[in-house]
C-alpha atoms as a PDB file:
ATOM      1  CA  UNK A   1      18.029 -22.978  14.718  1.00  0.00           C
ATOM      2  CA  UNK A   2      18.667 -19.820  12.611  1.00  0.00           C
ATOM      3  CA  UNK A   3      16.204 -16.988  12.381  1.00  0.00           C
ATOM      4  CA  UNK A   4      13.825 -17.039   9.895  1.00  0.00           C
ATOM      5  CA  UNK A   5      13.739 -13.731   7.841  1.00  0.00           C
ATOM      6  CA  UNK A   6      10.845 -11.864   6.196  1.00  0.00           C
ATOM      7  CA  UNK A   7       9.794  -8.920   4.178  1.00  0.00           C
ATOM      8  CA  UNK A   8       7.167  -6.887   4.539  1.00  0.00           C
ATOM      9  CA  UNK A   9       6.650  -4.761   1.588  1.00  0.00           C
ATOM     10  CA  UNK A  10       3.714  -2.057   1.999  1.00  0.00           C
ATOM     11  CA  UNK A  11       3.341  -0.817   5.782  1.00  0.00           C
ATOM     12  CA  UNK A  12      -0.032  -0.022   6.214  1.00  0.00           C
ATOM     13  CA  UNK A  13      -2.377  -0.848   9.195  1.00  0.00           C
ATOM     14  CA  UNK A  14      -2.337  -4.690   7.755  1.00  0.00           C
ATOM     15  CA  UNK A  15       1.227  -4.292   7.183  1.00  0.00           C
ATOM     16  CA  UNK A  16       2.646  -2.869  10.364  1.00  0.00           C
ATOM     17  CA  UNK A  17       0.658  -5.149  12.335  1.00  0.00           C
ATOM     18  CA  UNK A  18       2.829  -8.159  10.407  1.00  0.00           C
ATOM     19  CA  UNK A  19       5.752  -6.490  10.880  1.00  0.00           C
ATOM     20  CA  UNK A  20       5.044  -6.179  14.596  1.00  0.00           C
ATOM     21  CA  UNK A  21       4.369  -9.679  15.383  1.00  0.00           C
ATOM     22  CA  UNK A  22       6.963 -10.873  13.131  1.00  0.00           C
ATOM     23  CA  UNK A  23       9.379  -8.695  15.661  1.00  0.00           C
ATOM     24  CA  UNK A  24       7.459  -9.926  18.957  1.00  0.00           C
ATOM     25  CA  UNK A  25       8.366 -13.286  17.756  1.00  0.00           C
ATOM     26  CA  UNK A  26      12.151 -12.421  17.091  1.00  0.00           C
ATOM     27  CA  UNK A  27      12.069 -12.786  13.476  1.00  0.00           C
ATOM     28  CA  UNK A  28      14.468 -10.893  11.026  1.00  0.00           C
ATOM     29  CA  UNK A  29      12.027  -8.397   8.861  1.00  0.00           C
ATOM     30  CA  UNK A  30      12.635  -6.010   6.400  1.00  0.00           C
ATOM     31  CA  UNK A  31       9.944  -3.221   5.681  1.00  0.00           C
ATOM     32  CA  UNK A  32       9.177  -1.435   3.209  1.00  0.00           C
ATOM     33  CA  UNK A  33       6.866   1.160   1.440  1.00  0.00           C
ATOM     34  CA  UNK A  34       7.084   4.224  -0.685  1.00  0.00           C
ATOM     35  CA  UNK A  35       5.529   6.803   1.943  1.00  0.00           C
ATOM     36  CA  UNK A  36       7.951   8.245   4.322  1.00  0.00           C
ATOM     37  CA  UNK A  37       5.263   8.697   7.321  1.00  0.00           C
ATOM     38  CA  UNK A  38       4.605   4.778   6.769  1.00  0.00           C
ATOM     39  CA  UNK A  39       7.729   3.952   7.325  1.00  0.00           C
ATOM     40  CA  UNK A  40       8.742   6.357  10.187  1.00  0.00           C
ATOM     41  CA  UNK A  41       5.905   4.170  12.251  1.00  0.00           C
ATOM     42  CA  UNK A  42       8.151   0.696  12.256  1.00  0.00           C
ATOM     43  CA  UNK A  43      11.634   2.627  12.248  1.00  0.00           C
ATOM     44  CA  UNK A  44      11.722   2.083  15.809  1.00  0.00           C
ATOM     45  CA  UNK A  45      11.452  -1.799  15.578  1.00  0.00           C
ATOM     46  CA  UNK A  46      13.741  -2.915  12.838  1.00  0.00           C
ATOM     47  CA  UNK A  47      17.610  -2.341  11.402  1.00  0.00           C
ATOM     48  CA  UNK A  48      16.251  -2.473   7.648  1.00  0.00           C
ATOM     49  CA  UNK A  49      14.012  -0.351   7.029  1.00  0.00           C
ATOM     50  CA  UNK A  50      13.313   1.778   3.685  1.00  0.00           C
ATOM     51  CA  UNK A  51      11.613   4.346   1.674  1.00  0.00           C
ATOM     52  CA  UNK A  52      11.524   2.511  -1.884  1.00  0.00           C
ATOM     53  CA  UNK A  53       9.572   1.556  -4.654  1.00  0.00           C
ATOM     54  CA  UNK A  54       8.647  -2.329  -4.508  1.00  0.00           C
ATOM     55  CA  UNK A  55       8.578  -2.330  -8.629  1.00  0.00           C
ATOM     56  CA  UNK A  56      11.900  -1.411  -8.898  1.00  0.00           C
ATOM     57  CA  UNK A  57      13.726  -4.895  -8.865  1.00  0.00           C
ATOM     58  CA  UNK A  58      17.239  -3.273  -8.592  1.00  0.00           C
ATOM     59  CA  UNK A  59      15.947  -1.579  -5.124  1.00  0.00           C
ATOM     60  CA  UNK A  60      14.943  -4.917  -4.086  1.00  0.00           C
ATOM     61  CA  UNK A  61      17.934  -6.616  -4.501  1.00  0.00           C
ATOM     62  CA  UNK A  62      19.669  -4.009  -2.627  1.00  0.00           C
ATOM     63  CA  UNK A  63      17.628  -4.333   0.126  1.00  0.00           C
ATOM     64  CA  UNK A  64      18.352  -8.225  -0.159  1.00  0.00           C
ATOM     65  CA  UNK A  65      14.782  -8.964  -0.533  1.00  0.00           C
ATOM     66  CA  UNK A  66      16.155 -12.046  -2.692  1.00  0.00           C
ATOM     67  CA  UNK A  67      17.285 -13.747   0.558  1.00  0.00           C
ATOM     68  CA  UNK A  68      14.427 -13.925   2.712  1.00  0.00           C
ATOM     69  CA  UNK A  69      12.437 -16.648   3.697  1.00  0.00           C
ATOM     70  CA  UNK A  70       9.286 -15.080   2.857  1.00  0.00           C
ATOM     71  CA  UNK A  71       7.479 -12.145   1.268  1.00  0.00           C
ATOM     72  CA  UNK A  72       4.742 -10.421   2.471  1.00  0.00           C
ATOM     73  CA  UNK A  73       2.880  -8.155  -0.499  1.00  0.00           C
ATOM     74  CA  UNK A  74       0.833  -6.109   1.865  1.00  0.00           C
ATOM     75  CA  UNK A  75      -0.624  -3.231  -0.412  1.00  0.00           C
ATOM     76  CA  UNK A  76      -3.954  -5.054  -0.347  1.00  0.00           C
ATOM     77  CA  UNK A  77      -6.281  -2.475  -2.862  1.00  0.00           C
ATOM     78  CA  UNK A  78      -3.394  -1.214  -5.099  1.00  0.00           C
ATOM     79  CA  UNK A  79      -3.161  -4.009  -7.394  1.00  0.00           C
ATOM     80  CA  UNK A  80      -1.066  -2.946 -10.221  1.00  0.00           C
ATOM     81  CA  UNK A  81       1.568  -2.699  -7.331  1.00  0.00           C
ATOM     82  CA  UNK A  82       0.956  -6.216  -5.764  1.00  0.00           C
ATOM     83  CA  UNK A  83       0.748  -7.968  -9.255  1.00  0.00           C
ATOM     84  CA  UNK A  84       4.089  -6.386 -10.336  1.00  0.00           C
ATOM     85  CA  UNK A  85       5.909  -6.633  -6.999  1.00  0.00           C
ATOM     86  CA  UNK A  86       4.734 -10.350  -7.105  1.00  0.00           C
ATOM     87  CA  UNK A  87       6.373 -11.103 -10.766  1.00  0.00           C
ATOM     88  CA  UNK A  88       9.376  -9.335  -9.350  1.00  0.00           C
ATOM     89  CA  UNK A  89       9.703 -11.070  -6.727  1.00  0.00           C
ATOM     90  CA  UNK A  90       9.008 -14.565  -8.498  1.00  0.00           C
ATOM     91  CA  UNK A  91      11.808 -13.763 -10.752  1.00  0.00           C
ATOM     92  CA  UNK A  92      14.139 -13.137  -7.824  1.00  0.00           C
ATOM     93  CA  UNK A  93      13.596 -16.125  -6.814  1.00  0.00           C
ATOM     94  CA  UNK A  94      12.234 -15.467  -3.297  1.00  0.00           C
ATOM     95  CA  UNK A  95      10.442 -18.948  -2.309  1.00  0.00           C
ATOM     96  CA  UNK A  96       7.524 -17.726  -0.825  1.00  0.00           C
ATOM     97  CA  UNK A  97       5.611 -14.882  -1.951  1.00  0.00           C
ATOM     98  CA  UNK A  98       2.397 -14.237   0.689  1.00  0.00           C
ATOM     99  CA  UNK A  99       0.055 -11.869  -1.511  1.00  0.00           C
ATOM    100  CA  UNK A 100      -2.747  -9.528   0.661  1.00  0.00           C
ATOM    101  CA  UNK A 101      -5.293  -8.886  -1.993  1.00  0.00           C
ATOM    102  CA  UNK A 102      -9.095  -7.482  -1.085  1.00  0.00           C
ATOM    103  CA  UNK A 103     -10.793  -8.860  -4.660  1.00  0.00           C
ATOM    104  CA  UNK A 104     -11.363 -12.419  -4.798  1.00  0.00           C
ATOM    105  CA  UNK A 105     -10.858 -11.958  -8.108  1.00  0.00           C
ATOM    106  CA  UNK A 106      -7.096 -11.086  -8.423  1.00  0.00           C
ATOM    107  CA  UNK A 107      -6.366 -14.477  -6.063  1.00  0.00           C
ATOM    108  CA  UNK A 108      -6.151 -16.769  -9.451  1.00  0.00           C
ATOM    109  CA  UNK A 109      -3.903 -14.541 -11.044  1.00  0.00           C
ATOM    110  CA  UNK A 110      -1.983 -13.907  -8.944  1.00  0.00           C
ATOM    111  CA  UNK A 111      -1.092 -17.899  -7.877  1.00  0.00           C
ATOM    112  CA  UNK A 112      -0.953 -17.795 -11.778  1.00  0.00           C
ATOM    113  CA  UNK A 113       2.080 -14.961 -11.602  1.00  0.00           C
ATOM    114  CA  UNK A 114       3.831 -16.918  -8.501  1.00  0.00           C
ATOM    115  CA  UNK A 115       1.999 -16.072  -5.074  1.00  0.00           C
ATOM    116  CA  UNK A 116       2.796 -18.825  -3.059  1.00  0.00           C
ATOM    117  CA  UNK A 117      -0.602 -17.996  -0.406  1.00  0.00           C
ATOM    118  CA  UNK A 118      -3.311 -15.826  -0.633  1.00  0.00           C
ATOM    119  CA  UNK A 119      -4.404 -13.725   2.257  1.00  0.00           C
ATOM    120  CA  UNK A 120      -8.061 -11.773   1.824  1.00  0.00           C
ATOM    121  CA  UNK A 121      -8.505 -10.171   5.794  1.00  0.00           C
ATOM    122  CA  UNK A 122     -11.536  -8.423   4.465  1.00  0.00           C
ATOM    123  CA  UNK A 123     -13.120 -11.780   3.434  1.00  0.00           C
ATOM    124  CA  UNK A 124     -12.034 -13.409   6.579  1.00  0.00           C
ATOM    125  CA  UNK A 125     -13.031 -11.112   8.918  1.00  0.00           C
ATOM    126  CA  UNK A 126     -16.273 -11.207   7.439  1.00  0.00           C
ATOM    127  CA  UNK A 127     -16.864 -15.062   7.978  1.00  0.00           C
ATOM    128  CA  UNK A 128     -15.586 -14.828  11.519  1.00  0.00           C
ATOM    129  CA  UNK A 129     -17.696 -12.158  12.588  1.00  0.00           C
ATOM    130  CA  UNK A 130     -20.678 -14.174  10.989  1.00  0.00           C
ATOM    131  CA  UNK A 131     -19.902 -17.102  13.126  1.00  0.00           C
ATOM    132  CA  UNK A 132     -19.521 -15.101  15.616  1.00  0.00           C
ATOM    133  CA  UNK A 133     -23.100 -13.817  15.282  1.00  0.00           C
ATOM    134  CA  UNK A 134     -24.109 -16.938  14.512  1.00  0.00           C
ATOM    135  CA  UNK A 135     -23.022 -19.149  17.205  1.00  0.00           C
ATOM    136  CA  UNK A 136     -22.967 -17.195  20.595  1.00  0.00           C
ATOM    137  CA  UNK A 137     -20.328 -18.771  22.371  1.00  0.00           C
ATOM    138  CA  UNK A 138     -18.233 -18.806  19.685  1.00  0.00           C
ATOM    139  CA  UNK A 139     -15.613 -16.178  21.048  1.00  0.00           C
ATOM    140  CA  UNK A 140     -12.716 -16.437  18.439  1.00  0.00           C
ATOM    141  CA  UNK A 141     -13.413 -17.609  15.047  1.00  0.00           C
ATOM    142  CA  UNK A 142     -10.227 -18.388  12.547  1.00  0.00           C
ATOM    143  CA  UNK A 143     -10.598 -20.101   9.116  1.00  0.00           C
ATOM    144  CA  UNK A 144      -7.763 -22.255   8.290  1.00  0.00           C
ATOM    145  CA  UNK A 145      -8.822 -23.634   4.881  1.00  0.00           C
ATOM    146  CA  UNK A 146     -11.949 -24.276   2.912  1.00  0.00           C
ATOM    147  CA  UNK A 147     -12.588 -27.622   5.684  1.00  0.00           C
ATOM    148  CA  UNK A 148     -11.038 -26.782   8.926  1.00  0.00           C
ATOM    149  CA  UNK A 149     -11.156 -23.335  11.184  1.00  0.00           C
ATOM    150  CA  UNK A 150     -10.127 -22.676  14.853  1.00  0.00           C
ATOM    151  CA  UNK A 151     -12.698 -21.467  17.320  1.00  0.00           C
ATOM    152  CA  UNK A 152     -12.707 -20.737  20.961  1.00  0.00           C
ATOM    153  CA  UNK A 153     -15.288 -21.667  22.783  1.00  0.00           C
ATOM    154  CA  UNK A 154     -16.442 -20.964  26.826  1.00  0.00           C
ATOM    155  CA  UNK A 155     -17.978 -23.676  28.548  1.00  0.00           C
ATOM    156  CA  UNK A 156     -20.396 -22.742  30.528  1.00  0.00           C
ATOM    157  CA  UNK A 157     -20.956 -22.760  34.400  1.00  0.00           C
ATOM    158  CA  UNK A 158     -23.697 -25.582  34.592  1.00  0.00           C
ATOM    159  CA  UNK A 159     -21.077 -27.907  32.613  1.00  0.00           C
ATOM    160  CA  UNK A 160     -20.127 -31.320  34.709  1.00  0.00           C
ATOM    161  CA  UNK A 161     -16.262 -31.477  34.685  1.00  0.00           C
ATOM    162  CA  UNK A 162     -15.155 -34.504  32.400  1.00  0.00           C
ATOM    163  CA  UNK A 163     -11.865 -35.581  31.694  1.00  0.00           C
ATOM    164  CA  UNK A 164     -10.825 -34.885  27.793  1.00  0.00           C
ATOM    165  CA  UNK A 165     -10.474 -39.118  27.091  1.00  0.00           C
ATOM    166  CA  UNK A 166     -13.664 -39.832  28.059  1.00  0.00           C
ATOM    167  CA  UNK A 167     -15.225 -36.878  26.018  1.00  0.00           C
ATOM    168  CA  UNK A 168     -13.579 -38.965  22.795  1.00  0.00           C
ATOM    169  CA  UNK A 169     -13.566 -35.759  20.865  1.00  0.00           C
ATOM    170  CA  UNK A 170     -11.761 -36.769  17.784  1.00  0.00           C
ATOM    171  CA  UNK A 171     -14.114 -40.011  17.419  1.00  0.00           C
ATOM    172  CA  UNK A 172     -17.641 -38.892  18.551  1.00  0.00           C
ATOM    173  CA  UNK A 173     -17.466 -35.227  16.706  1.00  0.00           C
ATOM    174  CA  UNK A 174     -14.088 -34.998  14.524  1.00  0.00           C
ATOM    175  CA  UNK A 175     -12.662 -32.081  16.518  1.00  0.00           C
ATOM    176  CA  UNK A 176      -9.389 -31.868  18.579  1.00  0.00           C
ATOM    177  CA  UNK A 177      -9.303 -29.800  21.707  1.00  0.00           C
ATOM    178  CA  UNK A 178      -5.782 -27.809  21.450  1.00  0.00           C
ATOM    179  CA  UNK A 179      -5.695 -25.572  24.195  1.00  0.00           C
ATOM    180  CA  UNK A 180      -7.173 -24.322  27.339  1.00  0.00           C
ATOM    181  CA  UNK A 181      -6.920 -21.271  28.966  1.00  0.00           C
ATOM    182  CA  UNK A 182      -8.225 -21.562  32.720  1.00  0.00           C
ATOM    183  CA  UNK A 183      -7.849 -18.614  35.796  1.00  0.00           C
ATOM    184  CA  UNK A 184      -5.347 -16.562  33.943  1.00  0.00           C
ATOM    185  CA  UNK A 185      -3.342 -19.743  32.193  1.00  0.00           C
ATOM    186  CA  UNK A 186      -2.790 -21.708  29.143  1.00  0.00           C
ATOM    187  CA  UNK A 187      -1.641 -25.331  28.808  1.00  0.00           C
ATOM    188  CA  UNK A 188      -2.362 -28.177  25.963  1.00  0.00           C
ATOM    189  CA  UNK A 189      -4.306 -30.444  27.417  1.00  0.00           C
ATOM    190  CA  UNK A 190      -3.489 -34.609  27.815  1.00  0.00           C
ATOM    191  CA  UNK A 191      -6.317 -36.892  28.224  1.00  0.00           C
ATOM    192  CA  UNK A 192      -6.431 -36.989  31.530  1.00  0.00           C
ATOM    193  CA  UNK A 193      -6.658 -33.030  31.712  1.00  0.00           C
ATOM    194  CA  UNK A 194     -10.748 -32.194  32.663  1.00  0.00           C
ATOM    195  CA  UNK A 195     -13.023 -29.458  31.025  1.00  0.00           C
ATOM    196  CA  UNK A 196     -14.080 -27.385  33.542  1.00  0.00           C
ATOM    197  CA  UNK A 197     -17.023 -24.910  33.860  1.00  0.00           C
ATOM    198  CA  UNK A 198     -15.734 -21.153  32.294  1.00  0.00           C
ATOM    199  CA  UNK A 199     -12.650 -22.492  30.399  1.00  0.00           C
ATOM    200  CA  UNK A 200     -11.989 -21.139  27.250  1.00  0.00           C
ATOM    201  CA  UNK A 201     -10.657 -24.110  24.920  1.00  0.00           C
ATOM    202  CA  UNK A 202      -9.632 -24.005  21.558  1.00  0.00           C
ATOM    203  CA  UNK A 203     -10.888 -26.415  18.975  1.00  0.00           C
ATOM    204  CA  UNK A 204      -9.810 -27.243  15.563  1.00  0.00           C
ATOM    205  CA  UNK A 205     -12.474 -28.806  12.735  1.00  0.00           C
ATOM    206  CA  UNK A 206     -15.139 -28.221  10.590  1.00  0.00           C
ATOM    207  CA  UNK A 207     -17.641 -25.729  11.512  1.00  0.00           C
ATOM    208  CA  UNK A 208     -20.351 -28.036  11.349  1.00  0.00           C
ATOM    209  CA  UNK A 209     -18.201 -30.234  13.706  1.00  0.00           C
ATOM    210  CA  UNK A 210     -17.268 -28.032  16.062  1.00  0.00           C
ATOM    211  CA  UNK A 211     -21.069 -26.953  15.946  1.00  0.00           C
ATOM    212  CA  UNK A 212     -22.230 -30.022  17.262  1.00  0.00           C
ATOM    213  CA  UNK A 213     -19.658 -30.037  19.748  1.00  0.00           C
ATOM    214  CA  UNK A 214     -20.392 -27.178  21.407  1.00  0.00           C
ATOM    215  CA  UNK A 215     -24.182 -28.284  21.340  1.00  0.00           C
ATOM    216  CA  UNK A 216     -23.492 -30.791  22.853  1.00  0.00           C
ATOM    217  CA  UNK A 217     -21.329 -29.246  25.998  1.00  0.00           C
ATOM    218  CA  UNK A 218     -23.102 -26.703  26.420  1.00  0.00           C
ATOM    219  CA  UNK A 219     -26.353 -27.803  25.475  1.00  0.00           C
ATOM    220  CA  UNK A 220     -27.167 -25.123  23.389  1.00  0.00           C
ATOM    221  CA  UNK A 221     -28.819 -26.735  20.416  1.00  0.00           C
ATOM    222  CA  UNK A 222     -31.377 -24.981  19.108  1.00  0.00           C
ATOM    223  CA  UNK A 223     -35.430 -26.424  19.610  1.00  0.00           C
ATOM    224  CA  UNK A 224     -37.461 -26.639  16.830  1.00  0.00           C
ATOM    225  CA  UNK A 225     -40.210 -24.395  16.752  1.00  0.00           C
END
């Protein structure tokens, strides 16, 4: 299976970190942004890398931003540069166009002008950390859409062990255990894999779902006062 190949077009802190995982992961990435220092930090990492200006659709295509697999508009608060970077790049004809943006507001328009996703970090790292707060053993919260998120959840020490088919997850609560992590390990787990007291599993659902799941593993459902 070929590579997949990506560019990343505004290194900052939001930026670099895509960049980084995208090259953990052994992706082809091209980078770039209009500050020099920027783009002295990911030098190291990639064969493409450039000083240029993301407006400039000649630059682009030069760069052969038209032949990646995906875009990644990274500026985040400098929207006159994501909006016209995104037209550009619609134009071009580059299939997906990933679009940070920090305003709600700009999201519409710019699915309107040809941003294939939205990403808002901001936004989500403000709902995680409130489920977070919210929901104590709740150690990793990620939203996948407006229905369905993935949390992590540690099951605590007093839990019974109980093998994942008898638990009937998906029937009694709507919620699919993906992953455990146990002494050090990962593994996705079969039905006849067991929960056992401290793992860490992963769950995918609704918040209210996974809610009642966790109530009711580790009995932590709140008493009515």
């Amino acid at each position: 299976m070929a590579k997949k190949s990506f560019a990343v077009i505004g290194l900052g802190q939001f930026g670099i970190s895509v960049v980084e995982e995208l090259v953990d992961n052994g992706m082809d990435v091209i980078a770039i942004d209009m500050d020099e220092t920027a783009v002295k930090k990911v030098s190291s990492l990639l064969p493409t890398v450039a000083v240029a200006d993301s407006t400039d659709e000649e630059a682009l295509k030069e760069l052969g931003i038209k032949d990646v697999d995906a875009a990644i508009v990274a500026f985040g608060s400098h929207i006159q540069g994501t909006i016209l970077t995104t037209v550009i790049l619609k134009e071009m004809g580059v299939k997906s166009i990933i679009v940070r943006v920090d305003d709600v507001y700009y999201s519409s328009i710019l699915k309107k002008l040809g941003a294939t996703e939205i990403i808002m970090p901001q936004k989500a790292a403000g709902i995680a950390l409130a489920n977070r707060l919210g929901n104590e053993d709740f150690k990793d919260f990620y939203k996948l859409d407006d229905k369905h998120s993935v949390v992590s959840i540690v099951i605590n020490n007093a839990y019974v062990p109980e093998q994942i088919r008898d638990l009937a997850t998906k029937e009694k609560y709507g919620i699919n255990i993906v992953l455990i992590m146990r002494n050090g390990r990962s593994f996705v787990p079969g039905g006849n894999d067991s929960l056992l007291p401290n793992d860490t599993i992963y769950v995918v659902g609704s918040t209210k779902e996974i809610r009642s799941f966790r109530e009711a593993i580790n009995g932590t459902k709140k008493k009515k006062k």
